[in-house]
PDB file of N, CA and C in Angstrom:
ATOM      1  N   UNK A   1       0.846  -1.175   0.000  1.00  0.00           N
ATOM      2  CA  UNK A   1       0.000   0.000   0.000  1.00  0.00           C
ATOM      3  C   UNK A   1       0.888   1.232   0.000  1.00  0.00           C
ATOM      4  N   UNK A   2       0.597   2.558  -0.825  1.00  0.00           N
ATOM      5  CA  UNK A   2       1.366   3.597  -1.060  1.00  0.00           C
ATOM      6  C   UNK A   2       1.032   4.041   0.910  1.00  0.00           C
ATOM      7  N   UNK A   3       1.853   4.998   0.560  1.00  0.00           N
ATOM      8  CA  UNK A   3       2.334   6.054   1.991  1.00  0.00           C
ATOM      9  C   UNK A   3       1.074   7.072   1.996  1.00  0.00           C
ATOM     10  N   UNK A   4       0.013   7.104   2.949  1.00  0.00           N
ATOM     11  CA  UNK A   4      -0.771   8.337   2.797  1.00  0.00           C
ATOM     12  C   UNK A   4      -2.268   7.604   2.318  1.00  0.00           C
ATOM     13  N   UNK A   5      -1.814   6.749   1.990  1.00  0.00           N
ATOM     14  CA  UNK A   5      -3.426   5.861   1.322  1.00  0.00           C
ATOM     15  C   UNK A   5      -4.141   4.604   2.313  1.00  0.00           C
ATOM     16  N   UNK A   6      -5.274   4.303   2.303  1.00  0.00           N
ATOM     17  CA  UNK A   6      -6.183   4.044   3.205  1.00  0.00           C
ATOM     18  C   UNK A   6      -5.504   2.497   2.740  1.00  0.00           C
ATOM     19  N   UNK A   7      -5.376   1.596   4.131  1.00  0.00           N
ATOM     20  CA  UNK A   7      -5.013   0.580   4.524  1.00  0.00           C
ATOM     21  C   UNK A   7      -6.557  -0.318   3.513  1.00  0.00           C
ATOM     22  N   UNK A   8      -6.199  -1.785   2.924  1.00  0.00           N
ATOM     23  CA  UNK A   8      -7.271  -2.793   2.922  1.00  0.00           C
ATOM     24  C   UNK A   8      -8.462  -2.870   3.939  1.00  0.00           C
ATOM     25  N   UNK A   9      -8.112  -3.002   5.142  1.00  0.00           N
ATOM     26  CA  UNK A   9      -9.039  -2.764   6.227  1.00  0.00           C
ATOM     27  C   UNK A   9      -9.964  -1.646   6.326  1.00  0.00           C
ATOM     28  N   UNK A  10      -9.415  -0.343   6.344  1.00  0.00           N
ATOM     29  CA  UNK A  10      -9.791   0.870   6.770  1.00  0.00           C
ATOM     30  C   UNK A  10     -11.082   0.699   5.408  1.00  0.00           C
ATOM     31  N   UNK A  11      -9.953   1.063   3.966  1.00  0.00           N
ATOM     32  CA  UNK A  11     -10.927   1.127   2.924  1.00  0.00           C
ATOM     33  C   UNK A  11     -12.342  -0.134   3.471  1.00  0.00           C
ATOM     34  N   UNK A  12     -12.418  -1.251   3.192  1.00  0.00           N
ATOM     35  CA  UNK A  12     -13.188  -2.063   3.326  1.00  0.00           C
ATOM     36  C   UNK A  12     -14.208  -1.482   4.475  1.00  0.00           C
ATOM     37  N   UNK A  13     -13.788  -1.159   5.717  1.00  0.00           N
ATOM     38  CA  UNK A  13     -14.600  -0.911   6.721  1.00  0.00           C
ATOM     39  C   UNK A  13     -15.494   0.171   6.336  1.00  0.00           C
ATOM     40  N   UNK A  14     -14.677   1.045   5.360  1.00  0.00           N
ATOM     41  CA  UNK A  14     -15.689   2.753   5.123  1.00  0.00           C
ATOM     42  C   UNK A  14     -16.828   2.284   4.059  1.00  0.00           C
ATOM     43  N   UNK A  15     -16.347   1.279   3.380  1.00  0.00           N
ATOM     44  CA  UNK A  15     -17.465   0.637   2.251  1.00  0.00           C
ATOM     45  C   UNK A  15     -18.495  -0.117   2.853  1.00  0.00           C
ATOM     46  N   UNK A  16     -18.191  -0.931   3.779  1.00  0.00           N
ATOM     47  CA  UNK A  16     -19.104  -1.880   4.953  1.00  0.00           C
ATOM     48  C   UNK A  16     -20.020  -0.685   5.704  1.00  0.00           C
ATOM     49  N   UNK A  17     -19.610  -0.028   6.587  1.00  0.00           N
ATOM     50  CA  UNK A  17     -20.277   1.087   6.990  1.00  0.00           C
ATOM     51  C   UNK A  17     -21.522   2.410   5.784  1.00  0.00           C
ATOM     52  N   UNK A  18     -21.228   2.269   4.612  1.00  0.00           N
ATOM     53  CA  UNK A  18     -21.826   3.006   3.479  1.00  0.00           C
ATOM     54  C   UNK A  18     -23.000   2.013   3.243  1.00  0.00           C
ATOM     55  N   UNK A  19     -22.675   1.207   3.214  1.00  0.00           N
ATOM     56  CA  UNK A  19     -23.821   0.013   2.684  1.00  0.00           C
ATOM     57  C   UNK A  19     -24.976   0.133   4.019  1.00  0.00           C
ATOM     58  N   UNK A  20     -24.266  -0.282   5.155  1.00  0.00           N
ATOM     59  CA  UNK A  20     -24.912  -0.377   6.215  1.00  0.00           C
ATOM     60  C   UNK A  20     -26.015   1.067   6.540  1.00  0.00           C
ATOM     61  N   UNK A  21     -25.327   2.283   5.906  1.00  0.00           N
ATOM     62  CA  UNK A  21     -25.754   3.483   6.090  1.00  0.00           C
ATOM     63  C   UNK A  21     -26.946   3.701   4.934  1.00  0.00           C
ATOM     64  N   UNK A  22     -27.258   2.942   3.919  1.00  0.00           N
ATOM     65  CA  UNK A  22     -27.644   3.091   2.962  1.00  0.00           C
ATOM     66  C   UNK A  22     -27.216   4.445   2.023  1.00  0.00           C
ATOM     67  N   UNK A  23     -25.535   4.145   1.958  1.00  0.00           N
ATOM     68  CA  UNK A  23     -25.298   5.766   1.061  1.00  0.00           C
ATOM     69  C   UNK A  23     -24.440   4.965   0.537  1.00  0.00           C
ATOM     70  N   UNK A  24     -24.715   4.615  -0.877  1.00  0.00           N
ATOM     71  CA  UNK A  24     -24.238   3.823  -1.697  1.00  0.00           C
ATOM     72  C   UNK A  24     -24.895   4.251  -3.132  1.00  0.00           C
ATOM     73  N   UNK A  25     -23.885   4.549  -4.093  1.00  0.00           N
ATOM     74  CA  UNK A  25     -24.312   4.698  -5.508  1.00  0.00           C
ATOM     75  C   UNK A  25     -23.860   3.749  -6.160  1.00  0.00           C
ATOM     76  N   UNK A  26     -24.649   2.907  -7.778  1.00  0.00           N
ATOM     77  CA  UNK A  26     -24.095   2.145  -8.415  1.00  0.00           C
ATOM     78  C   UNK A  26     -23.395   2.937  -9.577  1.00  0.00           C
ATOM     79  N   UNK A  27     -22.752   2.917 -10.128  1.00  0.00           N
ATOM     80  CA  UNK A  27     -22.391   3.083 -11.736  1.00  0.00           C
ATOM     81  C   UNK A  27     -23.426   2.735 -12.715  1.00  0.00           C
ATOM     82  N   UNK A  28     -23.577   2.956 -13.910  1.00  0.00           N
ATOM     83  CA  UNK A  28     -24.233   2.699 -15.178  1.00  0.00           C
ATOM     84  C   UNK A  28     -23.324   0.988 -14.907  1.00  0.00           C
ATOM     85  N   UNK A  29     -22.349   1.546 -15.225  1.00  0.00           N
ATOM     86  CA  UNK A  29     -21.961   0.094 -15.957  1.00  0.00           C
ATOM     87  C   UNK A  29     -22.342  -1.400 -14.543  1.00  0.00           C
ATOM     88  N   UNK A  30     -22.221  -0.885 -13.587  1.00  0.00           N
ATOM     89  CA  UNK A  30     -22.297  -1.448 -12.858  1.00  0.00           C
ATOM     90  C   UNK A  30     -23.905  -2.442 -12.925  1.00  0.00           C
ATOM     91  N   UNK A  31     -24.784  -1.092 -12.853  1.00  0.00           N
ATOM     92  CA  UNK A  31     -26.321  -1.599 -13.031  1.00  0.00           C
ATOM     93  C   UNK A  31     -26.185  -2.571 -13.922  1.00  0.00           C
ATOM     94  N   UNK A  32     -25.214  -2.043 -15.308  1.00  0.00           N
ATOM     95  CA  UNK A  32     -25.714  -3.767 -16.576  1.00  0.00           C
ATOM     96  C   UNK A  32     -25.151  -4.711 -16.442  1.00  0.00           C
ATOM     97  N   UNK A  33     -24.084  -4.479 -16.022  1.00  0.00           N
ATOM     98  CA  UNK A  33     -23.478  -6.027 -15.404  1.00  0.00           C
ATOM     99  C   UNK A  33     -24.449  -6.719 -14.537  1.00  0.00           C
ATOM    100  N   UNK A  34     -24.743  -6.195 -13.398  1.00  0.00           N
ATOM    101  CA  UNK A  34     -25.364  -7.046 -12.592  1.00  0.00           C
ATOM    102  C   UNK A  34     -27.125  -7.379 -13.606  1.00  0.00           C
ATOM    103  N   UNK A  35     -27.527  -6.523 -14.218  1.00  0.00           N
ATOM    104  CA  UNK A  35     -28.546  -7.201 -15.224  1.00  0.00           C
ATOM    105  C   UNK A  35     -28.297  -8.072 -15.983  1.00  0.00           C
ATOM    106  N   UNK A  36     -27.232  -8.750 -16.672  1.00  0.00           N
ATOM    107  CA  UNK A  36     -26.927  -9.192 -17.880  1.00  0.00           C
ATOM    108  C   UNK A  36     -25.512 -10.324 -17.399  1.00  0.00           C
ATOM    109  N   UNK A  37     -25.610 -10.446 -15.942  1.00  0.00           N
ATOM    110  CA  UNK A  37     -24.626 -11.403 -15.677  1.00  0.00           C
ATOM    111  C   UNK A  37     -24.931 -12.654 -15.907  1.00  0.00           C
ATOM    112  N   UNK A  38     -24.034 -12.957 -16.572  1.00  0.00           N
ATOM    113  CA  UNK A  38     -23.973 -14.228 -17.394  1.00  0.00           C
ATOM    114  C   UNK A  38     -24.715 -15.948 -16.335  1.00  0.00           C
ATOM    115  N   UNK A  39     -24.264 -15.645 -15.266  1.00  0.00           N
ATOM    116  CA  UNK A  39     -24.477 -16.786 -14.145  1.00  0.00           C
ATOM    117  C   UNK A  39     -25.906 -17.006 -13.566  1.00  0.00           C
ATOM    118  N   UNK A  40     -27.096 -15.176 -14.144  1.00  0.00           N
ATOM    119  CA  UNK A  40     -27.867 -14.564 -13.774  1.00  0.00           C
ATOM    120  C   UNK A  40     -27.764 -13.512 -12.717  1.00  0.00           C
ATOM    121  N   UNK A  41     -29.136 -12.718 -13.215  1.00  0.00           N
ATOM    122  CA  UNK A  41     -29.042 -11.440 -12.560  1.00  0.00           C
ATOM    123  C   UNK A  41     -28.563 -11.114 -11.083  1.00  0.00           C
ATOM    124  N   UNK A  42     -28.007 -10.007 -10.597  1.00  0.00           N
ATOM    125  CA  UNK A  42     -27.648  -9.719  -9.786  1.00  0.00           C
ATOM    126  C   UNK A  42     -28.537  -8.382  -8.794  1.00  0.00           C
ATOM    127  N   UNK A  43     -28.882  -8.976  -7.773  1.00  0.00           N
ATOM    128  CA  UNK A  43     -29.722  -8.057  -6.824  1.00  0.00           C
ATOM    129  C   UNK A  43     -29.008  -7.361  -5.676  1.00  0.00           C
ATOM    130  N   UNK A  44     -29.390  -5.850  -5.431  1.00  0.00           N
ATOM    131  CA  UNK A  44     -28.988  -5.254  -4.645  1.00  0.00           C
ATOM    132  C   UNK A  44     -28.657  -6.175  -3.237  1.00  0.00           C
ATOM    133  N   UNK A  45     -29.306  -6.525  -2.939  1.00  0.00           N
ATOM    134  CA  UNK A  45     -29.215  -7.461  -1.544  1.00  0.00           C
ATOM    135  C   UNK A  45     -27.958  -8.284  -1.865  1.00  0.00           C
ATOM    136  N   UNK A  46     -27.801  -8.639  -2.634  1.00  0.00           N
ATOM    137  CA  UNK A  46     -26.642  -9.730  -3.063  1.00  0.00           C
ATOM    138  C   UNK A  46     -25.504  -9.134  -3.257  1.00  0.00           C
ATOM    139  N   UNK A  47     -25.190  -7.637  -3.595  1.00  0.00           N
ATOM    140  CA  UNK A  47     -24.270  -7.067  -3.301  1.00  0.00           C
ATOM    141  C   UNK A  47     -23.794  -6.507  -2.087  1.00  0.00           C
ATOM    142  N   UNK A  48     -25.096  -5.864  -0.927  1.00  0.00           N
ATOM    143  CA  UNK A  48     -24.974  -6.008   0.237  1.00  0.00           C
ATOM    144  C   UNK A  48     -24.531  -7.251   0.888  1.00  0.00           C
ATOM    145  N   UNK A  49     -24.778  -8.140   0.693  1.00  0.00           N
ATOM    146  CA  UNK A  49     -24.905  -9.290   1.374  1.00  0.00           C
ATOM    147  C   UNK A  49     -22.801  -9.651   1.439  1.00  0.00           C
ATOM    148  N   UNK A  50     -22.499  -9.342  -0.057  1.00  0.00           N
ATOM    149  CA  UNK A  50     -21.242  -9.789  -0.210  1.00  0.00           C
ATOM    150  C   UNK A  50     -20.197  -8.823   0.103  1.00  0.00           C
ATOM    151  N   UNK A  51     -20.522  -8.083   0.163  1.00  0.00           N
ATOM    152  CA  UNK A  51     -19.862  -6.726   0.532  1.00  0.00           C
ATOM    153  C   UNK A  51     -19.475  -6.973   2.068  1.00  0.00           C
ATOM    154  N   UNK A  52     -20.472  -7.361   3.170  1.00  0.00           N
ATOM    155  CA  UNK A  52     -20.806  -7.172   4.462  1.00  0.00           C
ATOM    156  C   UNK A  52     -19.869  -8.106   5.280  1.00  0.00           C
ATOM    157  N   UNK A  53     -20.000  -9.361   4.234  1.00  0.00           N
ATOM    158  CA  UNK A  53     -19.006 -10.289   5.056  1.00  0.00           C
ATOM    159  C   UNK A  53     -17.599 -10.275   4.154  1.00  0.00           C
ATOM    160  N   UNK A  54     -17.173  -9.669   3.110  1.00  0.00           N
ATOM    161  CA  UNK A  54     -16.376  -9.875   2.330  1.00  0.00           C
ATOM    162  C   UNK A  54     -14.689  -8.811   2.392  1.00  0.00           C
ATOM    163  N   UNK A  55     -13.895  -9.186   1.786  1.00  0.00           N
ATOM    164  CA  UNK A  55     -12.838  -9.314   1.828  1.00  0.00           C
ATOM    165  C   UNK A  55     -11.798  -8.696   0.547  1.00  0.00           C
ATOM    166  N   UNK A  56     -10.982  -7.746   0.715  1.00  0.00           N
ATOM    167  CA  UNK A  56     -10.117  -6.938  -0.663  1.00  0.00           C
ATOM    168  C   UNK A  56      -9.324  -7.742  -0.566  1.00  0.00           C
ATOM    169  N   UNK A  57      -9.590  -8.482  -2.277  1.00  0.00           N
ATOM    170  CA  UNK A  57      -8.338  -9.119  -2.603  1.00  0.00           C
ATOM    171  C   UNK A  57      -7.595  -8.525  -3.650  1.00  0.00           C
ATOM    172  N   UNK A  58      -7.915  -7.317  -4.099  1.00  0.00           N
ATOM    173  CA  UNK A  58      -6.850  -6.480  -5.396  1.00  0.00           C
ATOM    174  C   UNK A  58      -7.424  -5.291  -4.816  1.00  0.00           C
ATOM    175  N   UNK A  59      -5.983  -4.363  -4.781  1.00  0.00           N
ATOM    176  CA  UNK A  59      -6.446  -2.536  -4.434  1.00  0.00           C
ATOM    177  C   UNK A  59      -6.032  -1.690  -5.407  1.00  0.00           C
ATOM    178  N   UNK A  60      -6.337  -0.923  -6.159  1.00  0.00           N
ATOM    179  CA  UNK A  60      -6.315  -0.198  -6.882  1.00  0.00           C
ATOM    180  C   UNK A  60      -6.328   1.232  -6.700  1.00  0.00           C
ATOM    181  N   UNK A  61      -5.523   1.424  -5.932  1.00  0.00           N
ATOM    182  CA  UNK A  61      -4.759   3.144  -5.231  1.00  0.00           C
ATOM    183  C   UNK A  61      -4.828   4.090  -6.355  1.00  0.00           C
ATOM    184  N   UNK A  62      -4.500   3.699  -7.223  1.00  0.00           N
ATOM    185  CA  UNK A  62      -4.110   4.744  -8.411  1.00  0.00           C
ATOM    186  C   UNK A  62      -5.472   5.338  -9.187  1.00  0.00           C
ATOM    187  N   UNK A  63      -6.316   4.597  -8.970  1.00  0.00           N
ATOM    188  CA  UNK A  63      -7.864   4.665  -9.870  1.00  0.00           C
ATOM    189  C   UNK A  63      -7.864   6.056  -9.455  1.00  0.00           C
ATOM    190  N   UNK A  64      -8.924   6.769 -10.310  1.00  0.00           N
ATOM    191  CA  UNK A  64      -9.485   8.177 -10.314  1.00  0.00           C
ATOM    192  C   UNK A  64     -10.752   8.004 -10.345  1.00  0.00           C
ATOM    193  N   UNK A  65     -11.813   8.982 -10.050  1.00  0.00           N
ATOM    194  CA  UNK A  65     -11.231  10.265  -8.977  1.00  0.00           C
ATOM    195  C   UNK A  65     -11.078   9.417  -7.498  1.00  0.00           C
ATOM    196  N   UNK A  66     -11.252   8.432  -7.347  1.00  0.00           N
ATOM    197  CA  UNK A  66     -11.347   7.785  -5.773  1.00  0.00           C
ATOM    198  C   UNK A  66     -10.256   6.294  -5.712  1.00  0.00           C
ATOM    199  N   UNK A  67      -9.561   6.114  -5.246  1.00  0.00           N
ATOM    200  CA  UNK A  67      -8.791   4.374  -4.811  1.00  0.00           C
ATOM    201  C   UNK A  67     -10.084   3.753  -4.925  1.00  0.00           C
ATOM    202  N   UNK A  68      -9.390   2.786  -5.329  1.00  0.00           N
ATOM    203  CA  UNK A  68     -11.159   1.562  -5.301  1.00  0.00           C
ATOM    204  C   UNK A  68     -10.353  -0.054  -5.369  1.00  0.00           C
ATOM    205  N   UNK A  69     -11.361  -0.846  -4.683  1.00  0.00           N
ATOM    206  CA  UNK A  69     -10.472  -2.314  -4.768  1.00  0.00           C
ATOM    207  C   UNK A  69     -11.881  -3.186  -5.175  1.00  0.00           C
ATOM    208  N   UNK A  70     -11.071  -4.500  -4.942  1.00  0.00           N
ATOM    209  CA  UNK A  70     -11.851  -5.477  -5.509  1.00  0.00           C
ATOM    210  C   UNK A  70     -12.411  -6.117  -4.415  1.00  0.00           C
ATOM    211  N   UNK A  71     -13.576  -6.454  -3.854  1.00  0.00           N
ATOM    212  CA  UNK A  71     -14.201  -7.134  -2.703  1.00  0.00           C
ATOM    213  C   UNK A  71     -14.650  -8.691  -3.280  1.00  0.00           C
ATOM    214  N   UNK A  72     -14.417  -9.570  -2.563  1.00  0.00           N
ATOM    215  CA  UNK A  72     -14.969 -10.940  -2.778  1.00  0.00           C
ATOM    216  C   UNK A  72     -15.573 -11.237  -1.497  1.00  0.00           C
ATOM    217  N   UNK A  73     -16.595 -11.345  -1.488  1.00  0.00           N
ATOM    218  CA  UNK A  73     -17.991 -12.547  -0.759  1.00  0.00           C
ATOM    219  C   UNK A  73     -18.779 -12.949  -1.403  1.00  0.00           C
ATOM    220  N   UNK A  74     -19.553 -13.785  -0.386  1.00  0.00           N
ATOM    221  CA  UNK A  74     -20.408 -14.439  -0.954  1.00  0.00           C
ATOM    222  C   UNK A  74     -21.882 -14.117   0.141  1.00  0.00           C
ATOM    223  N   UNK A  75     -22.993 -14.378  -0.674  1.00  0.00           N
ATOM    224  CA  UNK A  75     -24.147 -13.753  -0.648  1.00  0.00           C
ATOM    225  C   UNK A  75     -25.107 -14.644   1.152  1.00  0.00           C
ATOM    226  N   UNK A  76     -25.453 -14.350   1.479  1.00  0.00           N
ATOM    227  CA  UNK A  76     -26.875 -15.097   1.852  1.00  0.00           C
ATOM    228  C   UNK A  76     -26.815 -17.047   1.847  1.00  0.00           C
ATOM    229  N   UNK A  77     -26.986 -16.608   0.425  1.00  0.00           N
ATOM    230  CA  UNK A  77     -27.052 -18.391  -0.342  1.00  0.00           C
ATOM    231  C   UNK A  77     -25.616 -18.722  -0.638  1.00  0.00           C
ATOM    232  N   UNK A  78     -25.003 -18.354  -0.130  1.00  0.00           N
ATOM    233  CA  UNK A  78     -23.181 -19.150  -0.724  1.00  0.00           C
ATOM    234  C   UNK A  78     -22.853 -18.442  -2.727  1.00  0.00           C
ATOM    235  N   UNK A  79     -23.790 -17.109  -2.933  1.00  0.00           N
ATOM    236  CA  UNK A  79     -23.364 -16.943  -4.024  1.00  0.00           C
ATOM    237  C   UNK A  79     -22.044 -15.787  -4.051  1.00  0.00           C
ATOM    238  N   UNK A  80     -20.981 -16.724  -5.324  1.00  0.00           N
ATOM    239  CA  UNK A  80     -19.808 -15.656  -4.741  1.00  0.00           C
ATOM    240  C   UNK A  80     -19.910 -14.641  -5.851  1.00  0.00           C
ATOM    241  N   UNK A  81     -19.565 -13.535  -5.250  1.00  0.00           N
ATOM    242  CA  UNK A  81     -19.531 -12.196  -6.098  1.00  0.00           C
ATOM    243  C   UNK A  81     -18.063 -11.392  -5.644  1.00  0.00           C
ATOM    244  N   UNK A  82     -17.839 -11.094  -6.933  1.00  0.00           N
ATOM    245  CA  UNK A  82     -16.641  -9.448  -6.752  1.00  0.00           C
ATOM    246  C   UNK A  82     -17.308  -8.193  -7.099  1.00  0.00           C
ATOM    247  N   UNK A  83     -16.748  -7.426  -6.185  1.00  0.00           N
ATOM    248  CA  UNK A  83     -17.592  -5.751  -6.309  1.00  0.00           C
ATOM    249  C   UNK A  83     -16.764  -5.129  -6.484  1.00  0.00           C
ATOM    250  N   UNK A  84     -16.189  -4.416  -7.253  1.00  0.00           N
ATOM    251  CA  UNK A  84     -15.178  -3.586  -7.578  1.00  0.00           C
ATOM    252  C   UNK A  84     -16.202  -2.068  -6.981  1.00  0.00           C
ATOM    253  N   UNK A  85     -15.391  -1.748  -5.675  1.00  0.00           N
ATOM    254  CA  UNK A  85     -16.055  -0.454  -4.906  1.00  0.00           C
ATOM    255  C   UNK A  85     -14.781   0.343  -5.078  1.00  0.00           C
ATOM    256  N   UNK A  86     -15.092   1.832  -4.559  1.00  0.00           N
ATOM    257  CA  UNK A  86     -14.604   2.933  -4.326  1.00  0.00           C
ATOM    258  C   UNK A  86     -15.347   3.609  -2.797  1.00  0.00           C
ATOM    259  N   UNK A  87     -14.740   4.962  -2.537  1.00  0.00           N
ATOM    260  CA  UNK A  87     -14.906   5.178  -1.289  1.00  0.00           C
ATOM    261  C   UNK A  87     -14.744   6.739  -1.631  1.00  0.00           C
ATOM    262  N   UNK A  88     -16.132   7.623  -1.730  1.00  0.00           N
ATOM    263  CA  UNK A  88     -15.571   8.854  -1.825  1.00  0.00           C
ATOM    264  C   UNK A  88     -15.755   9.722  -0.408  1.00  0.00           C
ATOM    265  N   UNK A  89     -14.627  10.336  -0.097  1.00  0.00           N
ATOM    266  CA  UNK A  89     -14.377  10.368   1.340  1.00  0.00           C
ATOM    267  C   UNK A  89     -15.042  11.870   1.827  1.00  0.00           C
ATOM    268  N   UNK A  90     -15.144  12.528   0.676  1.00  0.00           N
ATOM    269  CA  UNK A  90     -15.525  13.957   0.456  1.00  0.00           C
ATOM    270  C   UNK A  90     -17.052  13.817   0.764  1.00  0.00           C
ATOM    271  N   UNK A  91     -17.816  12.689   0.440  1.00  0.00           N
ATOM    272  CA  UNK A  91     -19.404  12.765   0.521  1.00  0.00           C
ATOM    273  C   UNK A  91     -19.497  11.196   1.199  1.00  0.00           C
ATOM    274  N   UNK A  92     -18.574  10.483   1.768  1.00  0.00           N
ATOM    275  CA  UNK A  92     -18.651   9.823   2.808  1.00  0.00           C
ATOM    276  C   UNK A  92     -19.397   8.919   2.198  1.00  0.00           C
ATOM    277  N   UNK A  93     -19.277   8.368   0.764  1.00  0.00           N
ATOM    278  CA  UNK A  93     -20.484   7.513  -0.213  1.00  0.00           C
ATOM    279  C   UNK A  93     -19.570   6.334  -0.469  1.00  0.00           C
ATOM    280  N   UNK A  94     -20.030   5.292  -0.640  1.00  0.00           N
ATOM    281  CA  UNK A  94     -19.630   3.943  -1.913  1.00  0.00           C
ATOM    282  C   UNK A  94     -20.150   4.103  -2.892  1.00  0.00           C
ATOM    283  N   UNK A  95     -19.032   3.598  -3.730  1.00  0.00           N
ATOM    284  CA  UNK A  95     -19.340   3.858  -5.156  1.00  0.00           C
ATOM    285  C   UNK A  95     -19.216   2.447  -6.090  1.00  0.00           C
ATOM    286  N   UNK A  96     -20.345   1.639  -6.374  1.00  0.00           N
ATOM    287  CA  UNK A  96     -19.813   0.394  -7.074  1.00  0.00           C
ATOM    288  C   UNK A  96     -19.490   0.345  -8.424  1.00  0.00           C
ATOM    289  N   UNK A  97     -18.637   0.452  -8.676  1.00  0.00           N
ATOM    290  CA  UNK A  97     -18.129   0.863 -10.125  1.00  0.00           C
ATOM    291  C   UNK A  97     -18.429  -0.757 -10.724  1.00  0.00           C
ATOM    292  N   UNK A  98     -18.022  -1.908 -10.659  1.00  0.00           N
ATOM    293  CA  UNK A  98     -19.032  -3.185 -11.119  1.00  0.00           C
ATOM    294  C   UNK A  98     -18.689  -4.138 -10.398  1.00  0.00           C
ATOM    295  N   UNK A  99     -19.876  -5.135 -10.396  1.00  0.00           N
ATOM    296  CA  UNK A  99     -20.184  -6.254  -9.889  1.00  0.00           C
ATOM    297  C   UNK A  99     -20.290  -7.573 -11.030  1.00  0.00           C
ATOM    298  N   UNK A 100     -19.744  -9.030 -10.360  1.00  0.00           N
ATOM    299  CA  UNK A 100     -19.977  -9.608 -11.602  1.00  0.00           C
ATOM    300  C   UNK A 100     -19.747 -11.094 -10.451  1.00  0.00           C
ATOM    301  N   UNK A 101     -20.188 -12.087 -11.188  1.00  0.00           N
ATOM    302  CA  UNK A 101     -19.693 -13.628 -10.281  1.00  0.00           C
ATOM    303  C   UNK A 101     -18.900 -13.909 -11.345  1.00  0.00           C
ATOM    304  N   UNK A 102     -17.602 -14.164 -10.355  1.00  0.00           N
ATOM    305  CA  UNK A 102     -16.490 -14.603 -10.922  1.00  0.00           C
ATOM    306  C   UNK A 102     -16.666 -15.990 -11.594  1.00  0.00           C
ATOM    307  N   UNK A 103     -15.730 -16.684 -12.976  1.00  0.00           N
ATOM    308  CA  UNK A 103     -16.143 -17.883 -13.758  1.00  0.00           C
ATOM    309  C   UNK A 103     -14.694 -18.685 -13.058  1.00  0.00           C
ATOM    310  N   UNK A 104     -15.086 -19.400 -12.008  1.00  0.00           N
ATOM    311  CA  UNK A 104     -14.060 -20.508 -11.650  1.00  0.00           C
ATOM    312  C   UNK A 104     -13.092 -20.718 -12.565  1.00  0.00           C
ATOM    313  N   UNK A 105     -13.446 -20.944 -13.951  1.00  0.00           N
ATOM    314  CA  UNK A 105     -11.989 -21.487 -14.779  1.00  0.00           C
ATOM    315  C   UNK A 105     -11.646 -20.191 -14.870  1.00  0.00           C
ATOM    316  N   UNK A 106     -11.678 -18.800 -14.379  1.00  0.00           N
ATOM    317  CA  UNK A 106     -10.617 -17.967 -14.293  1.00  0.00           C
ATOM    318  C   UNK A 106      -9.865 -17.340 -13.305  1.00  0.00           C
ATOM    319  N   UNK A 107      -9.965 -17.800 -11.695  1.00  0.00           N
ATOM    320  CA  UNK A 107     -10.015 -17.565 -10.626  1.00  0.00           C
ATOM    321  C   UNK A 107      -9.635 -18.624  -9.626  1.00  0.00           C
ATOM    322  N   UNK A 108      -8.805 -18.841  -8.725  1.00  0.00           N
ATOM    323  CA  UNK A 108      -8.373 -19.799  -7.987  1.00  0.00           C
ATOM    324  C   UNK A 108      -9.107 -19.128  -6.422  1.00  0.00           C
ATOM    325  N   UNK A 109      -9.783 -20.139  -6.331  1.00  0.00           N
ATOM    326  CA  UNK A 109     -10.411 -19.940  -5.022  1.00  0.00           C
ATOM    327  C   UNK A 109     -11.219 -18.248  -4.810  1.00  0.00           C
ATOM    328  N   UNK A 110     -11.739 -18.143  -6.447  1.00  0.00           N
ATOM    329  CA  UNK A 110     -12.269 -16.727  -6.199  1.00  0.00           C
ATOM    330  C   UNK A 110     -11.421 -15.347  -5.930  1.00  0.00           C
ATOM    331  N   UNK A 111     -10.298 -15.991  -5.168  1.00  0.00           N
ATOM    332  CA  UNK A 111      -9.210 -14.902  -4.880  1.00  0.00           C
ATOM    333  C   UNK A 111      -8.029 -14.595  -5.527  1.00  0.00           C
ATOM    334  N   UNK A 112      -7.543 -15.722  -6.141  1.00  0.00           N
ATOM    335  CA  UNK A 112      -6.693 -15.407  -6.999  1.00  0.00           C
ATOM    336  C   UNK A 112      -6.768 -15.362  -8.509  1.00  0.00           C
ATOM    337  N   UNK A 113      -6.196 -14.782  -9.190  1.00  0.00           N
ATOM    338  CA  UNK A 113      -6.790 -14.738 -11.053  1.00  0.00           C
ATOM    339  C   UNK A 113      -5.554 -15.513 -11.697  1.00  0.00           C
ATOM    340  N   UNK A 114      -5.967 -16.720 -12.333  1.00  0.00           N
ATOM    341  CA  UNK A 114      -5.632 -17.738 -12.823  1.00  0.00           C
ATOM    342  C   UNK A 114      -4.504 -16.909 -13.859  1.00  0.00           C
ATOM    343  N   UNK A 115      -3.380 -17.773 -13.760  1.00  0.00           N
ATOM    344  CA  UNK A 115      -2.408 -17.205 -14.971  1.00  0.00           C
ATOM    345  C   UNK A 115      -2.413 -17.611 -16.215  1.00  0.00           C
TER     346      UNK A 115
END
């Protein structure tokens, strides 16, 4: 993690707390992914759900205008999802830039991305 930038934890906790707060925006792109996901559709609850118990396994410090990482949980029903969130600190919001269920033959244990 760069010098000055929000720890895995910290980030994760301010995104956990946004959800919980109900101050959470999706993206466009975000909304069609989760419409048009291949595994089937994706419901708000199911992004809460994975978000709440879930875990940054890629951080992305450098993204604009906000750091944003990659979250993996799984739902309610054992469904696993990645949420690629952000954290804008200025309006204290999550921002889900997209959601999608990861395809096993590209992903080792969901957490790692197959070489």
């Amino acid at each position: 993690m760069v010098k000055g930038t929000r720890t895995e934890v910290e980030m994760l906790t301010l995104i956990q707390w946004s959800f919980r707060d109900e101050k959470v925006v999706y993206s466009k792109h975000a909304r069609d992914e989760m419409e048009m996901e291949e595994f089937g559709e994706i419901k708000e609850r199911e992004v809460y759900e994975a978000v709440s118990n879930g875990k940054v396994i890629e951080d992305y410090v450098d993204d604009e205008p906000y750091p944003s990482c990659l979250i993996y949980g799984e739902t309610d029903r054992s469904r696993t999802l990645h949420v690629v969130c952000a954290y804008a600190t200025d309006e204290e919001l999550a921002i889900v830039i997209t959601v999608y269920q990861p395809n096993p033959m590209k992903w080792i244990n969901y957490e790692r991305r197959k070489s």
